[in-house]
Protein backbone atom coordinates (compact mmCIF):
# COMPACT_ATOMS: atom_id res chain seq x y z
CA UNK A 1 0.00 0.00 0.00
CA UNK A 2 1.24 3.80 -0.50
CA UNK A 3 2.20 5.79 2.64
CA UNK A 4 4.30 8.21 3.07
CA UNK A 5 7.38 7.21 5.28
CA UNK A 6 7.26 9.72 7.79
CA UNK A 7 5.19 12.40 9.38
CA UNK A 8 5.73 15.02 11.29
CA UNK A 9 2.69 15.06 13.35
CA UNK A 10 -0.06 12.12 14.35
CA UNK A 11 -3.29 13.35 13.17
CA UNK A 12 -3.99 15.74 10.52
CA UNK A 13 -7.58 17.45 11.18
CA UNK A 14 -9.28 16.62 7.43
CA UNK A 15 -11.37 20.31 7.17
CA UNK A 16 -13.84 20.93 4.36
CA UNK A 17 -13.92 20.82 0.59
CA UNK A 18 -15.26 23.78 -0.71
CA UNK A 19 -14.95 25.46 -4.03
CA UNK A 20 -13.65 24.15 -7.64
CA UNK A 21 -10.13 22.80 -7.79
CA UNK A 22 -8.26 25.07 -10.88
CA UNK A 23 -5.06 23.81 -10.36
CA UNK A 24 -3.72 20.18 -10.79
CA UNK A 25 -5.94 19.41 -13.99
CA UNK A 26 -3.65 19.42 -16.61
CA UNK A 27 -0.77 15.95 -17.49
CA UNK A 28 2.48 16.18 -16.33
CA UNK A 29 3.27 12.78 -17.79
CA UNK A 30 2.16 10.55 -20.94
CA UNK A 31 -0.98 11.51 -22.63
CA UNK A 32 -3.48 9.87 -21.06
CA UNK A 33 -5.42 10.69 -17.22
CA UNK A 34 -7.72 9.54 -14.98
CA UNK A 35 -9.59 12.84 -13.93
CA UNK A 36 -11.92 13.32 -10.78
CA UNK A 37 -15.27 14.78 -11.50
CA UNK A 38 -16.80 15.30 -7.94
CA UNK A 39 -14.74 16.49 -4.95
CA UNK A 40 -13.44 13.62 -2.40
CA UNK A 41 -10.58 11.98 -0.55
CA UNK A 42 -8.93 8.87 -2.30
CA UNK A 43 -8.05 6.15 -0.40
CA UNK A 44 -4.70 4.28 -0.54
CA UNK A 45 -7.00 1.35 -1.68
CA UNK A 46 -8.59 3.14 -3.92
CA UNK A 47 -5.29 4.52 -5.66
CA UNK A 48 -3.88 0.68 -5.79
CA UNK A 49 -7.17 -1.01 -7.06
CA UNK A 50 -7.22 1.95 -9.89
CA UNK A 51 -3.12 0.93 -10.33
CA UNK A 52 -3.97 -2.73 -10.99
CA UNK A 53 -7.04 -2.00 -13.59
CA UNK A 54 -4.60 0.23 -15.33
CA UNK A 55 -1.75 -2.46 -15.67
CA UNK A 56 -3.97 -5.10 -16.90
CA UNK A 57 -5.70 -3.40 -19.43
CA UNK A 58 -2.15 -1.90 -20.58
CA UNK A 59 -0.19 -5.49 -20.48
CA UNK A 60 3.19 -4.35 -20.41
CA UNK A 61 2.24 -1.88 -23.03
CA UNK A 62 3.19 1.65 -21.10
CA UNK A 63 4.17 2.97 -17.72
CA UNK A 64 1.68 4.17 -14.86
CA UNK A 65 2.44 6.97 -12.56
CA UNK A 66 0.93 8.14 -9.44
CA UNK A 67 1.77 11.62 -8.55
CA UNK A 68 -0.06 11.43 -5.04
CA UNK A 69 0.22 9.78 -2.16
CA UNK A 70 -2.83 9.51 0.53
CA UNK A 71 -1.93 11.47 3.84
């Protein structure tokens, strides 16, 4: 699973989602996304069950990234 290796504090408070995200919408690698249409959090499960139904439908055909990991 994706974690990040260390934090600097225990528990991070998770606040409110409010407004349209502007920034972060455009590819910084390859040509082809996966993009979000409603506003949520993403699970670390969620990012490595998306991971493996990428890499089977590619088949050794391309690379997948993941720019984020869940905090």
């Amino acid at each position: 699973m994706l974690m990040p290796k260390k934090v600097k504090f225990r528990k991070q408070q998770r606040g409110r989602m409010t407004g349209k995200a502007w920034r972060g919408s455009t590819l910084s690698f390859g040509e082809f996304g996966l993009k979000s249409l409603e506003c949520g959090w993403v699970t670390n499960r969620q990012i490595e069950t998306a991971r493996n139904g990428m890499t089977r439908f590619i088949q050794r055909g391309g690379q997948v990234w993941i720019p984020g990991l869940p905090d």
